[in-house]
C-alpha atoms as a PDB file:
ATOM      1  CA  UNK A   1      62.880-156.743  77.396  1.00  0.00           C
ATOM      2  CA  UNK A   2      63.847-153.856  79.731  1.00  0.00           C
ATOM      3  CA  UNK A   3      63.355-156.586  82.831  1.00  0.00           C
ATOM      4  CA  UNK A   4      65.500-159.007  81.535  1.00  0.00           C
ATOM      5  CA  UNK A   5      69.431-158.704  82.281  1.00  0.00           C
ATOM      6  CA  UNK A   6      71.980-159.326  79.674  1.00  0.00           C
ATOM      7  CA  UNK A   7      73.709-162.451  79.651  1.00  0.00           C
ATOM      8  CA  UNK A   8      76.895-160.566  81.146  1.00  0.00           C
ATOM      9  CA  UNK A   9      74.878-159.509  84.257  1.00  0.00           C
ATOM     10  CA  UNK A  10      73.245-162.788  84.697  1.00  0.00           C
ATOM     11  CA  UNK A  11      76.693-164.336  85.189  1.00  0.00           C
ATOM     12  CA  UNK A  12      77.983-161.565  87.604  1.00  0.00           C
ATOM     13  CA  UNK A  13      74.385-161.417  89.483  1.00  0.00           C
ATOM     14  CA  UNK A  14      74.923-165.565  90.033  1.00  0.00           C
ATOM     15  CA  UNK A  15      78.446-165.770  90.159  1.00  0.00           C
ATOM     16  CA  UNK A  16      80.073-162.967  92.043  1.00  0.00           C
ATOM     17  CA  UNK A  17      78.052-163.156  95.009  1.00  0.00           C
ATOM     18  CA  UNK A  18      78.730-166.527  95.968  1.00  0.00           C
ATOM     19  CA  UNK A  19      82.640-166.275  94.697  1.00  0.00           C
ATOM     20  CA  UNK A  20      82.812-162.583  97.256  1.00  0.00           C
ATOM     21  CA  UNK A  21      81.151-164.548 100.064  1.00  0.00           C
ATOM     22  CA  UNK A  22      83.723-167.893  99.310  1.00  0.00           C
ATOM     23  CA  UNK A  23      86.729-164.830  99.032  1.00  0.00           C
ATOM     24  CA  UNK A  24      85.897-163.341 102.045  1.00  0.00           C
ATOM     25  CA  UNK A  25      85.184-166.424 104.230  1.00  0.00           C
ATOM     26  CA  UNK A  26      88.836-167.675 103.348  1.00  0.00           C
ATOM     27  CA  UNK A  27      90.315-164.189 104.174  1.00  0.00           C
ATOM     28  CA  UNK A  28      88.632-164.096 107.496  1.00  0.00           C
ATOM     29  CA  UNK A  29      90.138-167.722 107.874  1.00  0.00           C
ATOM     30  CA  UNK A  30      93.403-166.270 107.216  1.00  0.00           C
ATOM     31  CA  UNK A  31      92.878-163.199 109.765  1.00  0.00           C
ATOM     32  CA  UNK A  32      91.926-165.797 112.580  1.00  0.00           C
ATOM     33  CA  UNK A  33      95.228-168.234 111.768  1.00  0.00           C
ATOM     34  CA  UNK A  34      97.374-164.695 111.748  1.00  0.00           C
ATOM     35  CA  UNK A  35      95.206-163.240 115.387  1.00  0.00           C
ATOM     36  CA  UNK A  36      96.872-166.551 117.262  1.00  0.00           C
ATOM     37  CA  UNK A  37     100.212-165.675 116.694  1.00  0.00           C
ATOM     38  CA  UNK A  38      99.653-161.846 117.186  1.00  0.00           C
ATOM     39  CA  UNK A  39      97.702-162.414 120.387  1.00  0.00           C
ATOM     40  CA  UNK A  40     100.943-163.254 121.887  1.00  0.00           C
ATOM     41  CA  UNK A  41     101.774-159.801 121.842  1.00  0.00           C
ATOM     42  CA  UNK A  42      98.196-158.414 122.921  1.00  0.00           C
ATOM     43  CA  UNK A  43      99.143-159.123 126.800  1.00  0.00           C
ATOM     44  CA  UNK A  44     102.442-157.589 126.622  1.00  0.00           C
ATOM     45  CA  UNK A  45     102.415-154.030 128.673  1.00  0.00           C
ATOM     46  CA  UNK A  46     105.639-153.682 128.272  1.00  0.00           C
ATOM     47  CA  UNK A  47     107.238-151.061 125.548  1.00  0.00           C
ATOM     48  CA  UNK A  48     109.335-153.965 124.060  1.00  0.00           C
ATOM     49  CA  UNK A  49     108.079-157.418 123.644  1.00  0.00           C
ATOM     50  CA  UNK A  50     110.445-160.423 124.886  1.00  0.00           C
ATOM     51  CA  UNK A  51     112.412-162.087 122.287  1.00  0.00           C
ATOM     52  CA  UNK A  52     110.964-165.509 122.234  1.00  0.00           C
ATOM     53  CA  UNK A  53     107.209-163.951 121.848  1.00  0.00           C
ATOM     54  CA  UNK A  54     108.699-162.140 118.710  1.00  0.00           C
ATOM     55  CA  UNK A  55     110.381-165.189 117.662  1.00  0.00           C
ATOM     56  CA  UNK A  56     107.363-167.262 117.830  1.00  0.00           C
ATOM     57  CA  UNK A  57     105.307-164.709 115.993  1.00  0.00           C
ATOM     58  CA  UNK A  58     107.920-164.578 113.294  1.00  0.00           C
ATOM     59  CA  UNK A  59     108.185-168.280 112.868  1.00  0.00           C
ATOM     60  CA  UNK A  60     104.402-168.857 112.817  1.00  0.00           C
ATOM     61  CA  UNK A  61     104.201-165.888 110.142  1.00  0.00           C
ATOM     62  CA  UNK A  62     107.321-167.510 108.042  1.00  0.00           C
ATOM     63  CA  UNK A  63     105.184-170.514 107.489  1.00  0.00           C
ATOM     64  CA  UNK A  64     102.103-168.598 106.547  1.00  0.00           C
ATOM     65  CA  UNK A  65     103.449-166.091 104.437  1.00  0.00           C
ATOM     66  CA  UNK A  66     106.647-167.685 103.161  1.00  0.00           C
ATOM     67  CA  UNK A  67     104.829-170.545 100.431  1.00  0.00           C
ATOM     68  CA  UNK A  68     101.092-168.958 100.716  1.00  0.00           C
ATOM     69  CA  UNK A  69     101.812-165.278 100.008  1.00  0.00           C
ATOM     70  CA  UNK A  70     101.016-165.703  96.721  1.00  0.00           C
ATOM     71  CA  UNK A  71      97.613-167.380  97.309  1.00  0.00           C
ATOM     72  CA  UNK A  72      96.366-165.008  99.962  1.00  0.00           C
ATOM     73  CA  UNK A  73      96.943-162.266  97.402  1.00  0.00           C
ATOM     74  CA  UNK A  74      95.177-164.061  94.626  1.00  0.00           C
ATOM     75  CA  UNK A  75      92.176-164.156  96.874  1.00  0.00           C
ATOM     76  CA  UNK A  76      92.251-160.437  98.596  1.00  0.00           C
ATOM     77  CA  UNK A  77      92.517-159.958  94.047  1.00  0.00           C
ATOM     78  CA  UNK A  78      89.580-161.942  93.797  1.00  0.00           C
ATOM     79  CA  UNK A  79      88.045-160.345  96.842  1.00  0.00           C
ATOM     80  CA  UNK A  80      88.558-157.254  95.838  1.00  0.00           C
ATOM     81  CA  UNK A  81      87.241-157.377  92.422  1.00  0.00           C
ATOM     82  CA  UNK A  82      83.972-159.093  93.755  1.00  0.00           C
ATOM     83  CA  UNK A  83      83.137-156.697  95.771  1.00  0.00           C
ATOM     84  CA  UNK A  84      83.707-154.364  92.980  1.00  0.00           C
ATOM     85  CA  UNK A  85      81.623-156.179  90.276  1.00  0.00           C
ATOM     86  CA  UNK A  86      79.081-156.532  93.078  1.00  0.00           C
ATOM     87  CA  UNK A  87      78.154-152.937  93.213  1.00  0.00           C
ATOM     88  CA  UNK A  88      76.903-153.010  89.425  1.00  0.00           C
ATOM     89  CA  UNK A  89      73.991-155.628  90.716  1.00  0.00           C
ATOM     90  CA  UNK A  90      70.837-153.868  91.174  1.00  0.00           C
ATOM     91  CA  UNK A  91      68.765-156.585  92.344  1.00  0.00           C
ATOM     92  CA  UNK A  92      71.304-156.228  95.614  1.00  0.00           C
ATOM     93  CA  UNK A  93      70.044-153.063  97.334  1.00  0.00           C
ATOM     94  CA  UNK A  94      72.144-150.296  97.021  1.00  0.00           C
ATOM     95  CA  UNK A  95      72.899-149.529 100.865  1.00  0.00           C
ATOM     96  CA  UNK A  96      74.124-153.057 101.270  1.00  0.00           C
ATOM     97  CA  UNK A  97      76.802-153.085  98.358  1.00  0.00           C
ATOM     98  CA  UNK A  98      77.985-149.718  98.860  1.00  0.00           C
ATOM     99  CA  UNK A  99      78.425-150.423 102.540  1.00  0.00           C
ATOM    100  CA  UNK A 100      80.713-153.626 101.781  1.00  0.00           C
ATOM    101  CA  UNK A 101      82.557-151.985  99.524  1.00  0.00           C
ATOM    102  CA  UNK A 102      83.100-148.846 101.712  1.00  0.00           C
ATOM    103  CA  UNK A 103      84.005-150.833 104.889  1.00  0.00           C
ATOM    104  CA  UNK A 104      86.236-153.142 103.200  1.00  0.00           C
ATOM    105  CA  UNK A 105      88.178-151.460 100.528  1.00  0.00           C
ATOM    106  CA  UNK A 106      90.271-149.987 102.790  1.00  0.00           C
ATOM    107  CA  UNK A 107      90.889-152.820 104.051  1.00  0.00           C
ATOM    108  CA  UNK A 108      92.238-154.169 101.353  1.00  0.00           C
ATOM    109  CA  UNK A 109      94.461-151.297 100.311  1.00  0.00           C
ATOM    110  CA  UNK A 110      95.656-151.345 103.822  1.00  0.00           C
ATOM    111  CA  UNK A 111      96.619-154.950 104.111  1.00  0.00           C
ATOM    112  CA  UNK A 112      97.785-155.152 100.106  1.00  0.00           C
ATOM    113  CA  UNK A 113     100.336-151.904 100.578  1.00  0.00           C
ATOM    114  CA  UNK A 114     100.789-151.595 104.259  1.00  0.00           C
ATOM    115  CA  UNK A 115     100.581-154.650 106.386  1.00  0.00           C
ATOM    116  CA  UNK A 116     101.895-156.822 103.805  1.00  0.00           C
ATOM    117  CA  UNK A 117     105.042-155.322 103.360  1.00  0.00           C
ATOM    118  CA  UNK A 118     105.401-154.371 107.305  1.00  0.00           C
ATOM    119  CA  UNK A 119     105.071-158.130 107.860  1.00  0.00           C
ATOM    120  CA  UNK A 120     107.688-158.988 105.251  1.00  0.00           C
ATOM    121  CA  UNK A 121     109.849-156.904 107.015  1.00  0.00           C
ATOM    122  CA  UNK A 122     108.769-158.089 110.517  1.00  0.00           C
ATOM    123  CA  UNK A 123     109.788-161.610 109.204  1.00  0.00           C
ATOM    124  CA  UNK A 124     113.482-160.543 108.010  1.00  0.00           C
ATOM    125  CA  UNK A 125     113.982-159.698 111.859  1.00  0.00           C
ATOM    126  CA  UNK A 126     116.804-156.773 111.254  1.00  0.00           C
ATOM    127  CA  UNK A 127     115.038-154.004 113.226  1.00  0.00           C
ATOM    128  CA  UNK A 128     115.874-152.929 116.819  1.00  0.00           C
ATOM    129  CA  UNK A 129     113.842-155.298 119.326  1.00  0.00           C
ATOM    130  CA  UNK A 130     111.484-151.681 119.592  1.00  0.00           C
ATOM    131  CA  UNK A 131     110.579-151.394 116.310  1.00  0.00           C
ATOM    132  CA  UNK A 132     109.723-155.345 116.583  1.00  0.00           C
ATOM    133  CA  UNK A 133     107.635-154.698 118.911  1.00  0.00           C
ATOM    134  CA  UNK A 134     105.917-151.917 117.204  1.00  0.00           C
ATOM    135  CA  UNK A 135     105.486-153.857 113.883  1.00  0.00           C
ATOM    136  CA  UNK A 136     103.872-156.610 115.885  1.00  0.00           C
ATOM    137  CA  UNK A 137     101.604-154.236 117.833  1.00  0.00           C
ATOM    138  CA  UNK A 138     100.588-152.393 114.361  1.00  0.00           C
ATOM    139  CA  UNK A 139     100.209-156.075 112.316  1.00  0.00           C
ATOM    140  CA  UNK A 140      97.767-156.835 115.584  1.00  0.00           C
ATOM    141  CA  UNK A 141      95.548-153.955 115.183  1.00  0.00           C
ATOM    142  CA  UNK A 142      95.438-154.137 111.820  1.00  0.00           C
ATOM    143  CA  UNK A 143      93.889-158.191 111.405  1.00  0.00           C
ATOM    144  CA  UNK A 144      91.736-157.226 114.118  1.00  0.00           C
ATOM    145  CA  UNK A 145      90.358-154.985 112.647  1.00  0.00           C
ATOM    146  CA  UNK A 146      90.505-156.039 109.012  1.00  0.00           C
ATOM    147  CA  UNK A 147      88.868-159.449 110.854  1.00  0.00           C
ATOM    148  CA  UNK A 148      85.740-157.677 112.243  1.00  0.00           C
ATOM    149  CA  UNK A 149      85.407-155.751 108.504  1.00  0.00           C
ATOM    150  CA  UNK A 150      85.180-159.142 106.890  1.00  0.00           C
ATOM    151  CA  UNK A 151      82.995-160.846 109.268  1.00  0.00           C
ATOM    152  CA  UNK A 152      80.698-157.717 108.363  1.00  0.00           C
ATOM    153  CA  UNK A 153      80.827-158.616 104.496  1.00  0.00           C
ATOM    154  CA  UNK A 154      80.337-162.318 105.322  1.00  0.00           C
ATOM    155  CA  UNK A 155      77.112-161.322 107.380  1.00  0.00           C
ATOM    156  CA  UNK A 156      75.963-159.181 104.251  1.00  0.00           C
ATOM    157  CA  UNK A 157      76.989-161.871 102.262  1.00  0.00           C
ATOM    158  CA  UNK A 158      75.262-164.267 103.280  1.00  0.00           C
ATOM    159  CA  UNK A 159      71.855-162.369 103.295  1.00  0.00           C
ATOM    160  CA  UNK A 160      72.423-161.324  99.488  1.00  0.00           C
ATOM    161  CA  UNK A 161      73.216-164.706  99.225  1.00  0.00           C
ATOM    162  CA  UNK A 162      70.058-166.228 100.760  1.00  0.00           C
ATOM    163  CA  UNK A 163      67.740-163.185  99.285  1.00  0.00           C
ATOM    164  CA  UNK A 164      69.323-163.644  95.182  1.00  0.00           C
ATOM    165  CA  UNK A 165      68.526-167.659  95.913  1.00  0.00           C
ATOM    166  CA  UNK A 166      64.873-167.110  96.627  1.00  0.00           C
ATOM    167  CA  UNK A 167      64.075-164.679  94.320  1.00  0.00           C
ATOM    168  CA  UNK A 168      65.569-166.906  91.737  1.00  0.00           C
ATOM    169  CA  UNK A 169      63.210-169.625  93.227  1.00  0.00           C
ATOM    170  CA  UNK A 170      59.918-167.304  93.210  1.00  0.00           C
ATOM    171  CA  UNK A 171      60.566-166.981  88.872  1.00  0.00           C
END
């Protein structure tokens, strides 16, 4: 009986995987939507960045986060305690959960207490045109690199994916 998992880790083992690769592929959706309106800042050398740039960022980020805030956080939730669950799955090897959760978490505790909030503020407009600027440099930065972190855990994803199908098919 010591092969056979519990009826608790049979559900997580065919459940989460699928639900963290579904989580992240919808966040990295999200980070691409967000990386065309903050690209209009990326060719900006100057220290502040014109008004109508800011004002388009602003307005495409209004619509985005204004009615879906609540959903995108749902799903970084969801995310986040997927990846979590994942690392108690032993027929995943080790190196690959630990590494998703390592180069993600972060992430998420970034985006969740950090670029959340400076984008909330970015969208209420009341700083100095600098500070603008800054927030829209730092928001930038921040989905591109929170975009190449979850196109890492879709990669893994998928191959724990693929490997936890054909196992299942080989018993």
């Amino acid at each position: 009986m010591k092969n056979h998992p519990t009826p608790i880790m049979s559900a997580i083992q065919s459940i989460v995987p699928p639900l963290l690769l579904s989580s992240a592929s919808f966040i990295f959706c999200m980070h691409w939507f967000l990386l065309m309106a903050d690209t209009l800042a990326s060719g900006i050398t100057s220290e502040v960045i014109p008004t109508p740039i800011i004002s388009s960022i602003i307005a495409y980020y209004t619509v985005v986060f204004g009615p879906m805030t609540w959903l995108i956080k749902i799903v970084i939730l969801v995310m986040f305690l997927s990846m979590t669950l994942q690392l108690t799955i032993k027929t995943i090897p080790w190196y690959i959960r630990y590494l998703i959760f390592i180069t993600n978490a972060p992430l998420v505790f970034n985006g969740v207490f950090y670029i959340i909030p400076l984008v909330d503020q970015f969208i209420l407009n009341t700083a100095t045109p600098e500070t603008q600027s800054q927030i829209a440099r730092t928001v930038h930065s921040a989905h591109v690199i929170s975009a190449y972190g979850t196109a890492l855990m879709i990669a893994l994803q998928l191959y724990i994916v693929i490997r936890l199908q054909r196992q299942g098919e080989e018993k």
